[in-house]
Each structure stands twice: as structure tokens, then as C-alpha cells.
C-alpha atoms as a PDB file:
ATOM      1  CA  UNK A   1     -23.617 -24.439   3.119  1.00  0.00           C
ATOM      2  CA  UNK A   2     -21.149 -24.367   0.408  1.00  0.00           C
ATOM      3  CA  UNK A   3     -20.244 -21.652  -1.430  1.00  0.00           C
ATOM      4  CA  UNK A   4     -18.527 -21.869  -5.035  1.00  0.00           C
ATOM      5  CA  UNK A   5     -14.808 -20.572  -6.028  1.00  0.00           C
ATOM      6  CA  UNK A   6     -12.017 -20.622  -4.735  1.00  0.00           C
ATOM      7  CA  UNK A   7     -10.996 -18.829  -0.669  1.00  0.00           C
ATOM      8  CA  UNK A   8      -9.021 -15.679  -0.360  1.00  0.00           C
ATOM      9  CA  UNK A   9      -6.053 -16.318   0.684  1.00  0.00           C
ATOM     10  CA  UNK A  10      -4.020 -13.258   2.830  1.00  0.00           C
ATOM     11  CA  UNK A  11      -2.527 -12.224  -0.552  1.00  0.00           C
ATOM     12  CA  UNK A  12      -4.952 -11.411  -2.383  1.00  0.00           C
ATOM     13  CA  UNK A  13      -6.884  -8.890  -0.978  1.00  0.00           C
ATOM     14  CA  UNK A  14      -9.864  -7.041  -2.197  1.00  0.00           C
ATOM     15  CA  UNK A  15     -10.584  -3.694  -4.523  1.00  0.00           C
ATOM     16  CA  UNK A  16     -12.804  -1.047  -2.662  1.00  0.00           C
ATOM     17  CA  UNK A  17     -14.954   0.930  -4.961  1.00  0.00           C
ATOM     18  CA  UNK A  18     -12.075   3.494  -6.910  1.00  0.00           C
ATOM     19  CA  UNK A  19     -10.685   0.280  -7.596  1.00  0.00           C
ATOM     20  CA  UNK A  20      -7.809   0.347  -4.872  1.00  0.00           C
ATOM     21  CA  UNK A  21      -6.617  -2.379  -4.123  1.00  0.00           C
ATOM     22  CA  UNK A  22      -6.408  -3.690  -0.504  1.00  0.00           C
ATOM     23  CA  UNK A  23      -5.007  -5.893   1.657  1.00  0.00           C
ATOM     24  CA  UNK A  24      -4.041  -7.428   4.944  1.00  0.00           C
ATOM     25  CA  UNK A  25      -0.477  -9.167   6.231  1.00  0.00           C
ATOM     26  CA  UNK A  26       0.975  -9.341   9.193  1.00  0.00           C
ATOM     27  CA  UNK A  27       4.528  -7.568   8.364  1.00  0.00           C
ATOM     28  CA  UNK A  28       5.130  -6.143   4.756  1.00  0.00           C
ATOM     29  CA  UNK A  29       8.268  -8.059   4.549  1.00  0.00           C
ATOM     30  CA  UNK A  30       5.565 -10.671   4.080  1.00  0.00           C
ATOM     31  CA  UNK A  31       4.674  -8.817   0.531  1.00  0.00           C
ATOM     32  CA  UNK A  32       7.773  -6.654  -0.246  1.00  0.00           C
ATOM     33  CA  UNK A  33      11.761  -6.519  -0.108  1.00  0.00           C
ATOM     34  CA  UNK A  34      12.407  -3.887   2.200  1.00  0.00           C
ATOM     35  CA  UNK A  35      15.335  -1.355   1.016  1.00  0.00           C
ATOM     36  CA  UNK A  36      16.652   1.587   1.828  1.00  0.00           C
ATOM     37  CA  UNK A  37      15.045   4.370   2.669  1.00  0.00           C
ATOM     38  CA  UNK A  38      14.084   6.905   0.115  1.00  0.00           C
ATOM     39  CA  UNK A  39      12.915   9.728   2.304  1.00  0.00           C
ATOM     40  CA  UNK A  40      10.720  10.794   5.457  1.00  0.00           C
ATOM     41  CA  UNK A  41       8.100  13.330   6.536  1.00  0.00           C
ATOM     42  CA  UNK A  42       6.188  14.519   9.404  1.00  0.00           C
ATOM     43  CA  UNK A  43       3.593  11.123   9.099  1.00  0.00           C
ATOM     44  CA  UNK A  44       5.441   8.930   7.662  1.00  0.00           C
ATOM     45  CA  UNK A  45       8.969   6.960   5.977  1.00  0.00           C
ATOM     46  CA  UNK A  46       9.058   6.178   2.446  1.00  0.00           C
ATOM     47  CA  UNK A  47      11.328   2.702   1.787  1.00  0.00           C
ATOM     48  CA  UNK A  48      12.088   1.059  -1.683  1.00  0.00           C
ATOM     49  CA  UNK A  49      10.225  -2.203  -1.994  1.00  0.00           C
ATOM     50  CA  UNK A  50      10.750  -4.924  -4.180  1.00  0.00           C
ATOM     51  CA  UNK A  51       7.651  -7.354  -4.938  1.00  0.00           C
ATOM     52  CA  UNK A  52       8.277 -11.015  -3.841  1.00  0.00           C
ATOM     53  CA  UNK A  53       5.831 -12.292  -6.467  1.00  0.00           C
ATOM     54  CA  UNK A  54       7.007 -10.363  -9.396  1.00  0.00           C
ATOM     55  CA  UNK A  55      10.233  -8.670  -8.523  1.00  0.00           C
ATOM     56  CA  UNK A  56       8.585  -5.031  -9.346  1.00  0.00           C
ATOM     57  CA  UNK A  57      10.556  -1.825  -7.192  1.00  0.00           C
ATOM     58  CA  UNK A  58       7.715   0.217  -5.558  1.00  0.00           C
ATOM     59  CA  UNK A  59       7.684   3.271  -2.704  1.00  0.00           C
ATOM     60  CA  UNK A  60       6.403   2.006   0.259  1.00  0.00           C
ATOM     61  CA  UNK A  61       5.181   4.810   2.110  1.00  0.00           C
ATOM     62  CA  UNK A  62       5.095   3.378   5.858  1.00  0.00           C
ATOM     63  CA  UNK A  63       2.946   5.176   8.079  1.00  0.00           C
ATOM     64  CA  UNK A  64       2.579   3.550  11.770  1.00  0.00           C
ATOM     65  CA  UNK A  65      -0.986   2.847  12.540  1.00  0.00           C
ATOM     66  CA  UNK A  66      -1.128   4.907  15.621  1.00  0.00           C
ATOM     67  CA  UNK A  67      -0.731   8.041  13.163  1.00  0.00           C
ATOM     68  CA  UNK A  68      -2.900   6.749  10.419  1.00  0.00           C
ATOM     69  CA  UNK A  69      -5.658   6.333  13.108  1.00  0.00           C
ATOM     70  CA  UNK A  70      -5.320  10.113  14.348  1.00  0.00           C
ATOM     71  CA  UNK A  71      -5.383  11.293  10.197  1.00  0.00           C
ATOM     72  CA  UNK A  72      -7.357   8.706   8.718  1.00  0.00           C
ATOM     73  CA  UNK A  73      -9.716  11.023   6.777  1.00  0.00           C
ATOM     74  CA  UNK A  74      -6.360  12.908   5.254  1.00  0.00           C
ATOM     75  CA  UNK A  75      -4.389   9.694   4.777  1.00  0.00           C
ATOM     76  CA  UNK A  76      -7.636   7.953   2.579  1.00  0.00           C
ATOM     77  CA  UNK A  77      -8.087  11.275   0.745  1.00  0.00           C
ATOM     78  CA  UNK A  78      -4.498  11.021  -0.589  1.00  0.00           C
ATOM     79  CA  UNK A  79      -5.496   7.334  -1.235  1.00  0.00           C
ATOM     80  CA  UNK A  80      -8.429   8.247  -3.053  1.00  0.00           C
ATOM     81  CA  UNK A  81      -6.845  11.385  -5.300  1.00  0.00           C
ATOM     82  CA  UNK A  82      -4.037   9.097  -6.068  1.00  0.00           C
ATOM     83  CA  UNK A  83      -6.827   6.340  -7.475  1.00  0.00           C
ATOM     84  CA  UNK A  84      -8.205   8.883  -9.005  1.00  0.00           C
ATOM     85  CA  UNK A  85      -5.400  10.747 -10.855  1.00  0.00           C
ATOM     86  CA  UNK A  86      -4.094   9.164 -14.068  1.00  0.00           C
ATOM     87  CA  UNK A  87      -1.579  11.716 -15.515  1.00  0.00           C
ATOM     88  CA  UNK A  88       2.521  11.561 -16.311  1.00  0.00           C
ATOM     89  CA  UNK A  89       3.126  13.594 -13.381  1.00  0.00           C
ATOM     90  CA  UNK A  90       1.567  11.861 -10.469  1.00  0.00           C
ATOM     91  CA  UNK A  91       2.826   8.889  -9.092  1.00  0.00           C
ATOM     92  CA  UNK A  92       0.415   5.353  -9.605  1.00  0.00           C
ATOM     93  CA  UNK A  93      -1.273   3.850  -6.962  1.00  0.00           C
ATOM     94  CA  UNK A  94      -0.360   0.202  -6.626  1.00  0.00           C
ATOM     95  CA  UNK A  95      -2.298  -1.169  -3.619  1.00  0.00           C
ATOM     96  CA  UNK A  96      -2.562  -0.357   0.177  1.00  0.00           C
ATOM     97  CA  UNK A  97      -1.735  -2.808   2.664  1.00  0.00           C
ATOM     98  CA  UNK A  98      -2.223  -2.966   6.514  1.00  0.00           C
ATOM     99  CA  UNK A  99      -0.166  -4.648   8.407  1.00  0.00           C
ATOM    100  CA  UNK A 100       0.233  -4.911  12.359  1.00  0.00           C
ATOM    101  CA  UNK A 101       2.169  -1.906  12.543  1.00  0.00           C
ATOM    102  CA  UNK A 102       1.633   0.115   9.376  1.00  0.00           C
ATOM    103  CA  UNK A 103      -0.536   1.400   7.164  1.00  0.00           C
ATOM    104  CA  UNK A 104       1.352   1.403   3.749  1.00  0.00           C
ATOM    105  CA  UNK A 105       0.629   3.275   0.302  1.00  0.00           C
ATOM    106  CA  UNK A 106       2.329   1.084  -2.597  1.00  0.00           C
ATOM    107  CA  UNK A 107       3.281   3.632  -5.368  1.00  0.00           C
ATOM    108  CA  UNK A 108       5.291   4.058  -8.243  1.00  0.00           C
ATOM    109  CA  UNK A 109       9.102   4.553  -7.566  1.00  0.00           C
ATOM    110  CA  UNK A 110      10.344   8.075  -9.147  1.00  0.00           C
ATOM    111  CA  UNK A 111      14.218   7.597 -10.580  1.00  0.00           C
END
């Protein structure tokens, strides 16, 4: 059977249904110019990134799968507030990626 349009490729991802979008690579160096690091919590490291497509600086807040798994429900409730929130003093949600080893939140970069 063929089906019309055009396949997905790794990239591109998908939007669930706040509009987030999502998306799978193996290593976010795939995705993003890893920097340095910007500062580091209890769950997680937050890196600068720099967009390979279109040379945009991000936080990349890196948190290893192993710990995402044991506070999934917390981790996609600050994914879905963030969606959510539309105001000057909250950070924008760019996208979330999974990757092998992370689970990363793609957010505005604070200077």
C-alpha cells in the first residue's frame, strides 16, 4: 500500500498534543553543539547548545534516562507547565529530545 507525503526522517520529530515538540536521535551532538556547562542539580546538567540547522544557543537540560525513568511523571509535568506557560519570566520550551542516554529539555538560554 502506498501512502502519500513525504517519510519522517530522525529530525523531524513529532508534536504531542500541548504542541511539544518531540524527537528521537541517537546522541544530541547529532542535533546540538555541545558547550559548556551552565549549571547542575540533583536530576540533571544543564549545557549550552548551539543548533546545527540554524545556529540558535539553547539550554540543554540533560537528564540521564535511568533518572528520567524513576521521575517520569515530575520530569513531563515540568514539560507540560513549560508548554503551557507563555509569560516574560519563564523560560520557552523549544523541543524535547531522547536520545540513548538522555532525556533532554531544549529551552531558552537566560543571559
Amino acid at each position: 500500500m502506498k501512502f502519500f507525503g513525504r517519510k519522517k526522517t530522525e529530525n523531524e520529530g513529532s508534536s504531542d498534543s500541548l504542541g511539544v515538540k518531540r524527537r528521537d536521535a541517537k546522541n544530541i551532538s547529532d542535533l546540538y553543539n555541545v558547550g559548556k556547562e551552565l549549571g547542575s542539580g540533583g536530576f540533571s546538567v544543564v549545557k549550552v547548545g548551539v543548533c546545527k540547522t540554524d545556529k540558535s544557543e539553547w539550554a540543554l537540560k540533560l537528564i540521564q534516562n535511568t533518572v528520567y525513568k524513576k521521575n517520569k511523571e515530575q520530569t513531563e509535568k515540568e514539560v507540560e507547565m513549560l508548554a503551557m506557560l507563555d509569560h516574560p519570566g519563564v523560560v520557552r520550551l523549544r523541543e524535547v529530545v531522547t536520545t540513548q542516554r538522555y532525556f533532554v529539555i531544549v529551552m531558552e538560554i537566560l543571559n
